[in-house]
PDB file of N, CA and C in Angstrom:
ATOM      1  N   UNK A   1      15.659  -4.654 -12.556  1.00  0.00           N
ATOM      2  CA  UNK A   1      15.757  -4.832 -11.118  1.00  0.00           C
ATOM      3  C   UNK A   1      15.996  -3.511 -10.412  1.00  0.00           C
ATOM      4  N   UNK A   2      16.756  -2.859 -10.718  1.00  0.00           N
ATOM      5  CA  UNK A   2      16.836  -1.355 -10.550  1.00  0.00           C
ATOM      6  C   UNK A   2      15.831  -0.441  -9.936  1.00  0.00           C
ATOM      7  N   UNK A   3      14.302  -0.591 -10.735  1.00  0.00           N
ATOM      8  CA  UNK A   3      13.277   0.212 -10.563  1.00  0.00           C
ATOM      9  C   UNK A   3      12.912   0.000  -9.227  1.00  0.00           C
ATOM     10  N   UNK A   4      12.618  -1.707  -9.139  1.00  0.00           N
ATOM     11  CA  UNK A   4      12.424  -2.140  -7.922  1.00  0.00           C
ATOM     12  C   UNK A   4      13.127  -1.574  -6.598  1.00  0.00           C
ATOM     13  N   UNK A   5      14.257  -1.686  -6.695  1.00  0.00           N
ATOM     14  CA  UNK A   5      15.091  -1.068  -5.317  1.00  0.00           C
ATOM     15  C   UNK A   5      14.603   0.028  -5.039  1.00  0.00           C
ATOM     16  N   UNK A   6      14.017   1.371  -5.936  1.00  0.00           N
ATOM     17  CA  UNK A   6      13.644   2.623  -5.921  1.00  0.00           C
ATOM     18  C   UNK A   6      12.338   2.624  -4.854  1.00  0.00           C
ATOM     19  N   UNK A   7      11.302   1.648  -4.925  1.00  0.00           N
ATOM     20  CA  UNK A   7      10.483   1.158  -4.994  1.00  0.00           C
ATOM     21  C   UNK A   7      10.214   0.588  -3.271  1.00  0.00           C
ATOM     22  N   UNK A   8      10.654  -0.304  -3.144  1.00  0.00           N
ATOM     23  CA  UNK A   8      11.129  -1.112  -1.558  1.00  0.00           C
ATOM     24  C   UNK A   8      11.663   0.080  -0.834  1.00  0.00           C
ATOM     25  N   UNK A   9      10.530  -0.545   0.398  1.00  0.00           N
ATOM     26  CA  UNK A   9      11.017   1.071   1.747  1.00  0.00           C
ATOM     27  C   UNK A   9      10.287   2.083   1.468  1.00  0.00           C
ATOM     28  N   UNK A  10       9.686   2.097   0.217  1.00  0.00           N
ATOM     29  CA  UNK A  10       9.124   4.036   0.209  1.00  0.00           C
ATOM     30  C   UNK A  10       8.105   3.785   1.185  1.00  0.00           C
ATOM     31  N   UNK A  11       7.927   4.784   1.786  1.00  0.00           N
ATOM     32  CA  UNK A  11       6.198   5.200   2.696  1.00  0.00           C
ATOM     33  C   UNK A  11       5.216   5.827   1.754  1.00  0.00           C
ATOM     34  N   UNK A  12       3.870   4.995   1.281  1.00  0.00           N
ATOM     35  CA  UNK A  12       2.676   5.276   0.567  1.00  0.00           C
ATOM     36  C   UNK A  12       1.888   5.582   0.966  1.00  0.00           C
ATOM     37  N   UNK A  13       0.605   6.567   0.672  1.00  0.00           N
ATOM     38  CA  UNK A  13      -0.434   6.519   1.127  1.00  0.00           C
ATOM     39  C   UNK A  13      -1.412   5.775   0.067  1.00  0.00           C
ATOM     40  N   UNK A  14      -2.625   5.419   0.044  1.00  0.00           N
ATOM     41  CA  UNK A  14      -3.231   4.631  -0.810  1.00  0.00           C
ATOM     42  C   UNK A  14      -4.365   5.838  -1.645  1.00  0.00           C
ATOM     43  N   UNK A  15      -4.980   5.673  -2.634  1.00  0.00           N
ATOM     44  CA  UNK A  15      -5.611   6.947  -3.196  1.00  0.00           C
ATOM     45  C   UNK A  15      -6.858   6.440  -2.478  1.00  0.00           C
ATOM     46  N   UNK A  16      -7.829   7.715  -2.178  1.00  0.00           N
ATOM     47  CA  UNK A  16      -8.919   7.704  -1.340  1.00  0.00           C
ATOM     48  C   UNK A  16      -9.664   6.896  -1.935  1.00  0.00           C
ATOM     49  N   UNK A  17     -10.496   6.433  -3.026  1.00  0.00           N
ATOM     50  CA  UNK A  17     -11.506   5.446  -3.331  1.00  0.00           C
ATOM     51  C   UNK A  17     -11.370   3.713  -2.600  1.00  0.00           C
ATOM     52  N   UNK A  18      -9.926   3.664  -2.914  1.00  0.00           N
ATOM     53  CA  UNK A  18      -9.543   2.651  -2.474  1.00  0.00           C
ATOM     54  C   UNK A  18      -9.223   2.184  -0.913  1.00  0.00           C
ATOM     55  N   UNK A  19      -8.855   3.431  -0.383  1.00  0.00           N
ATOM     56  CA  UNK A  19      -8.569   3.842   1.062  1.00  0.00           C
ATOM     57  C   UNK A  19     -10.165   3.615   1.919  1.00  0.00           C
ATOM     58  N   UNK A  20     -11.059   4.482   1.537  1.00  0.00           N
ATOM     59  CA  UNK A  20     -12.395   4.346   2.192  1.00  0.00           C
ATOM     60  C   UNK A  20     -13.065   3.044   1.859  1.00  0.00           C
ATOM     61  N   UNK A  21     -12.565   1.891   0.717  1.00  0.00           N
ATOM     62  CA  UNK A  21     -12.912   0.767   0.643  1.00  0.00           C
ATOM     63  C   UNK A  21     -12.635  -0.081   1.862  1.00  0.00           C
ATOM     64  N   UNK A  22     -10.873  -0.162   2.057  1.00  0.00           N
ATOM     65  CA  UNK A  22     -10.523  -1.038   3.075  1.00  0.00           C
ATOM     66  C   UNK A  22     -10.740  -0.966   4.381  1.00  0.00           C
ATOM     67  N   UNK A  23     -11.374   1.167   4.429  1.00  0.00           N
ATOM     68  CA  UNK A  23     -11.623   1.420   6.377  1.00  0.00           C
ATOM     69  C   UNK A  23     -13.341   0.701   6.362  1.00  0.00           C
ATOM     70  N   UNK A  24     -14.153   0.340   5.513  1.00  0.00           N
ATOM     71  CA  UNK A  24     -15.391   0.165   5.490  1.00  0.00           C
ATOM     72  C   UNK A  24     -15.411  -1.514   5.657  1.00  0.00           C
ATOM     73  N   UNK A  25     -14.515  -2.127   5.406  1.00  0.00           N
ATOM     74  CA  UNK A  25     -14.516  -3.380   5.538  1.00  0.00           C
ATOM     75  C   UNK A  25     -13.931  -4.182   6.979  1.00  0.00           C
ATOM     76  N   UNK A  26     -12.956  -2.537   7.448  1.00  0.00           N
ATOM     77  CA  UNK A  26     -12.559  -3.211   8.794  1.00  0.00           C
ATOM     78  C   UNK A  26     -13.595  -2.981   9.738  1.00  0.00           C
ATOM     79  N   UNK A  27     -13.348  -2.823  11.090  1.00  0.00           N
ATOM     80  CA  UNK A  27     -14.327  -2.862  12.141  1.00  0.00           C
ATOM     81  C   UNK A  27     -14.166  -1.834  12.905  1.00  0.00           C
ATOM     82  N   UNK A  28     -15.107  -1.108  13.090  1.00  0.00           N
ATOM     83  CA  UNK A  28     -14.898   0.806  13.750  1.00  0.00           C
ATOM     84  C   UNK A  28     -14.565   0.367  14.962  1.00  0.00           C
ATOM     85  N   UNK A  29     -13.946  -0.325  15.616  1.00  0.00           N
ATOM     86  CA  UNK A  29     -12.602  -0.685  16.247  1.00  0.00           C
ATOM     87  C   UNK A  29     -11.459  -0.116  16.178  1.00  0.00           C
ATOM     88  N   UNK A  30     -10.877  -0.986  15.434  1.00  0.00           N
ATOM     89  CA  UNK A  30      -9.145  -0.475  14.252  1.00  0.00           C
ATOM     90  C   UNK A  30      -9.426   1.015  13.759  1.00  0.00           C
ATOM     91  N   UNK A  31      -7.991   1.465  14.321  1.00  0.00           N
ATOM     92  CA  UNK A  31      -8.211   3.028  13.588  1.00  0.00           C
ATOM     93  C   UNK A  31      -7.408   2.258  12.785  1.00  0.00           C
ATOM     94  N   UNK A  32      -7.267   2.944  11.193  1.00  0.00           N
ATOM     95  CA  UNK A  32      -6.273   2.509   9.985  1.00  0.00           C
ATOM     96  C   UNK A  32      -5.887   3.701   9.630  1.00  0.00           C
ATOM     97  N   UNK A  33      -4.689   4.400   9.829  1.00  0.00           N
ATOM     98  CA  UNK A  33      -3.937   5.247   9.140  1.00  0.00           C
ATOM     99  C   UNK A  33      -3.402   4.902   7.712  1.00  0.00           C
ATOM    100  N   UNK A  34      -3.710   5.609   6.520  1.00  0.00           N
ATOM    101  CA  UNK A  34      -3.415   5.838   5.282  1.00  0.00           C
ATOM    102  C   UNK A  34      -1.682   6.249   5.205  1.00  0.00           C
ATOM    103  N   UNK A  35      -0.801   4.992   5.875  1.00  0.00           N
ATOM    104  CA  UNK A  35       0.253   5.108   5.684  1.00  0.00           C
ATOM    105  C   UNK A  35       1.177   3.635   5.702  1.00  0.00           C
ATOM    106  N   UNK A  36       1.717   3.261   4.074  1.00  0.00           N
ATOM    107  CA  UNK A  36       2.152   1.818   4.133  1.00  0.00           C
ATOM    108  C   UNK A  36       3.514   1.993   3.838  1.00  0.00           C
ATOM    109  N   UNK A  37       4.276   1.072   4.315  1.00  0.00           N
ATOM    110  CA  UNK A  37       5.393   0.979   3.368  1.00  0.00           C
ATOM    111  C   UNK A  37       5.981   0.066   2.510  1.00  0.00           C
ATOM    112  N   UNK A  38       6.423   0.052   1.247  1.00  0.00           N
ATOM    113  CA  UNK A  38       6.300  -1.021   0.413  1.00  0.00           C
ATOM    114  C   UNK A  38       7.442  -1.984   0.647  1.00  0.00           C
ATOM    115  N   UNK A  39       7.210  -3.097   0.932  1.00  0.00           N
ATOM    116  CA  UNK A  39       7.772  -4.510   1.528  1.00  0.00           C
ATOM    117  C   UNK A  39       8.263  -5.475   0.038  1.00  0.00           C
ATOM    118  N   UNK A  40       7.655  -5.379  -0.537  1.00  0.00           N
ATOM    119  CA  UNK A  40       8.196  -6.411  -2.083  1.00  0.00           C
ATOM    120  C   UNK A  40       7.287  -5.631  -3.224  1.00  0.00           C
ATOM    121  N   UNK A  41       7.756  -6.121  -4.513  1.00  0.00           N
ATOM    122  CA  UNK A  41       7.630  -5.828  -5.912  1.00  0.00           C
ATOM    123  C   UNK A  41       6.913  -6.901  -6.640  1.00  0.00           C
ATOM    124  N   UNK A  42       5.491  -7.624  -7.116  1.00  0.00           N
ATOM    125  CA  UNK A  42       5.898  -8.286  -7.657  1.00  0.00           C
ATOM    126  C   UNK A  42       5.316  -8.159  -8.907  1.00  0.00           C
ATOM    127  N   UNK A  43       5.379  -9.611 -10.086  1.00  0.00           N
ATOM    128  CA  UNK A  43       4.443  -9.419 -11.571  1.00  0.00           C
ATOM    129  C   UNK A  43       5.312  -8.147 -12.032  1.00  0.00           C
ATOM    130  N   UNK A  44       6.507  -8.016 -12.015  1.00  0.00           N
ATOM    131  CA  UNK A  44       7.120  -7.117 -12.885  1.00  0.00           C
ATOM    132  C   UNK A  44       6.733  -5.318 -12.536  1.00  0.00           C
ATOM    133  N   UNK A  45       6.605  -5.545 -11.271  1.00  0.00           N
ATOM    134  CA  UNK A  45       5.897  -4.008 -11.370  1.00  0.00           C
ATOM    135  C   UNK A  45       4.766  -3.781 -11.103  1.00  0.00           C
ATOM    136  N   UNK A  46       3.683  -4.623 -11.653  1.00  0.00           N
ATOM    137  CA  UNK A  46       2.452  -4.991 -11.203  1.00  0.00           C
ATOM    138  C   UNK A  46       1.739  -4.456  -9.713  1.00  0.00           C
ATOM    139  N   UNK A  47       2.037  -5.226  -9.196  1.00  0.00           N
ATOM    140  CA  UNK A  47       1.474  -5.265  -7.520  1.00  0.00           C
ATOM    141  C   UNK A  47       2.389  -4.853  -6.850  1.00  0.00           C
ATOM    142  N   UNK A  48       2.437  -4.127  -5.783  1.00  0.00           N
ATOM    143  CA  UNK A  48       3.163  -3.678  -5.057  1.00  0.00           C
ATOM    144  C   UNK A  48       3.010  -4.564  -3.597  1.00  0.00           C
ATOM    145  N   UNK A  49       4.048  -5.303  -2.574  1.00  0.00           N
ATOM    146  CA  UNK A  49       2.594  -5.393  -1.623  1.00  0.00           C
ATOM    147  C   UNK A  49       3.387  -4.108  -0.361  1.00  0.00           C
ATOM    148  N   UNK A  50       1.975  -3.727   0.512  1.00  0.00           N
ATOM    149  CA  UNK A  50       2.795  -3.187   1.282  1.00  0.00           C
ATOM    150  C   UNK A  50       1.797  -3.485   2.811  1.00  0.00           C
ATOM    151  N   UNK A  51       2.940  -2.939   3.666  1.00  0.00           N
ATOM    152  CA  UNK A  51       2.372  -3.157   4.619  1.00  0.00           C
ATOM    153  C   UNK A  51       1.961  -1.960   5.766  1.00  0.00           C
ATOM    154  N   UNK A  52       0.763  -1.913   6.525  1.00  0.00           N
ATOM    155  CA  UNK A  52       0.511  -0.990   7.511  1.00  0.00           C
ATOM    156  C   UNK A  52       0.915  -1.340   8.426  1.00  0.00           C
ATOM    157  N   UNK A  53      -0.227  -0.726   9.889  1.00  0.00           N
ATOM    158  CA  UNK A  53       0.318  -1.415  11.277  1.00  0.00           C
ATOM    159  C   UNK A  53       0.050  -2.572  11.420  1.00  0.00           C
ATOM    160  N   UNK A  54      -1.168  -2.996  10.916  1.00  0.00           N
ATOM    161  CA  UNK A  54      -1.237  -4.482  11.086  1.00  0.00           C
ATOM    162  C   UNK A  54      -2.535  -4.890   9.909  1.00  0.00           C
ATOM    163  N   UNK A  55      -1.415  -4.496   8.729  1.00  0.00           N
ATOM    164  CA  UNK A  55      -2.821  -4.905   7.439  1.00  0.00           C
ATOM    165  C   UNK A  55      -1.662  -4.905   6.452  1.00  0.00           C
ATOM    166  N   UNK A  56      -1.771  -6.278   5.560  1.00  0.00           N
ATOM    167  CA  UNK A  56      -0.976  -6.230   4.593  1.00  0.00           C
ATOM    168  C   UNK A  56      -2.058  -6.263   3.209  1.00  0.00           C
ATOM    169  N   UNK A  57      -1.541  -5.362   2.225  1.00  0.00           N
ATOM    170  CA  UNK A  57      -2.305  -5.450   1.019  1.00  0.00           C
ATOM    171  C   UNK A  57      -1.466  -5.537   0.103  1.00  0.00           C
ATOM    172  N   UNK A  58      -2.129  -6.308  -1.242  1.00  0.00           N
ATOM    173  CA  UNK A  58      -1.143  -5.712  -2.456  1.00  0.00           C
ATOM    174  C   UNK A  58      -2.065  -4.724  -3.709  1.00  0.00           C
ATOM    175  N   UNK A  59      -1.533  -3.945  -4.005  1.00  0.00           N
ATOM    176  CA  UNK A  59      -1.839  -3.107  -4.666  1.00  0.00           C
ATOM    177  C   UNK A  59      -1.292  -2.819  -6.215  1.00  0.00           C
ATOM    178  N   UNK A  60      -1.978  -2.241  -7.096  1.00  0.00           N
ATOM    179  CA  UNK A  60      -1.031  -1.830  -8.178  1.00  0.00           C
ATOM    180  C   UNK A  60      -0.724  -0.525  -7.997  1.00  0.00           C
ATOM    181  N   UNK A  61       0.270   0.218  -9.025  1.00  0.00           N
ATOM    182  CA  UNK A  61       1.386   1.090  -8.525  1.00  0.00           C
ATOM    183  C   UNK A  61       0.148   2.440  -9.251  1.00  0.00           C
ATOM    184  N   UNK A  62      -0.608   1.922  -9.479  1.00  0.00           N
ATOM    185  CA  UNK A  62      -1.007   3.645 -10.562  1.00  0.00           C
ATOM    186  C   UNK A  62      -2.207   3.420  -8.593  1.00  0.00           C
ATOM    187  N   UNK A  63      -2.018   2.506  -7.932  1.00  0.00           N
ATOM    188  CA  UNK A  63      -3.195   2.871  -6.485  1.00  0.00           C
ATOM    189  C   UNK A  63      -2.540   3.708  -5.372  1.00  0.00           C
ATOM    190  N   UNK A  64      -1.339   3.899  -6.127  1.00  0.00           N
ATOM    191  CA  UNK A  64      -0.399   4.583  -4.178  1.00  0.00           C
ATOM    192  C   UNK A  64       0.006   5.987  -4.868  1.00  0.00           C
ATOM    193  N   UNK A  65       0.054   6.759  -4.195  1.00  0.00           N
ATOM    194  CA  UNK A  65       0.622   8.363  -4.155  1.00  0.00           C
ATOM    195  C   UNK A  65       2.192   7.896  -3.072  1.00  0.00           C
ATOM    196  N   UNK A  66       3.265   8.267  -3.522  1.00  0.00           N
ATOM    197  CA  UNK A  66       4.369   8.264  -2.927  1.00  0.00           C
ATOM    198  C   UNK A  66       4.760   9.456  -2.332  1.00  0.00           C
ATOM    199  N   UNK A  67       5.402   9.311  -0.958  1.00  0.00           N
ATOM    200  CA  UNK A  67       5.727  10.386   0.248  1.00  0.00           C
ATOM    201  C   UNK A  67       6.709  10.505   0.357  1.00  0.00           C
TER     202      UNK A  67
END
């Protein structure tokens, strides 16, 4: 449980492959800044989810660079 607390609250950015996936799917509308912060833990570590300004994803942990 430990790791987790470390974990919750950090500010992420997402690694670019994955990053230019989710701006291509939104609508050249939405600007999306490459900045989340992680909201819960789950699957042991697994998925991270986090959240932007108004986009929630979950991710695994080898997908975020930590700030």
């Amino acid at each position: 449980m430990g790791n987790k607390l470390i974990v919750v609250g950090r500010v992420v950015s997402l690694r670019d492959h994955l990053f230019r996936g989710i701006t291509q799917q939104k609508s050249s509308r939405d600007a999306i800044e490459n900045l989340f912060v992680v909201a819960a833990v789950k699957s042991k570590m697994r998925k991270l989810v986090c959240y932007g300004a108004n986009l929630r994803i979950e991710v695994g942990l080898a997908d975020v660079v930590f700030i």
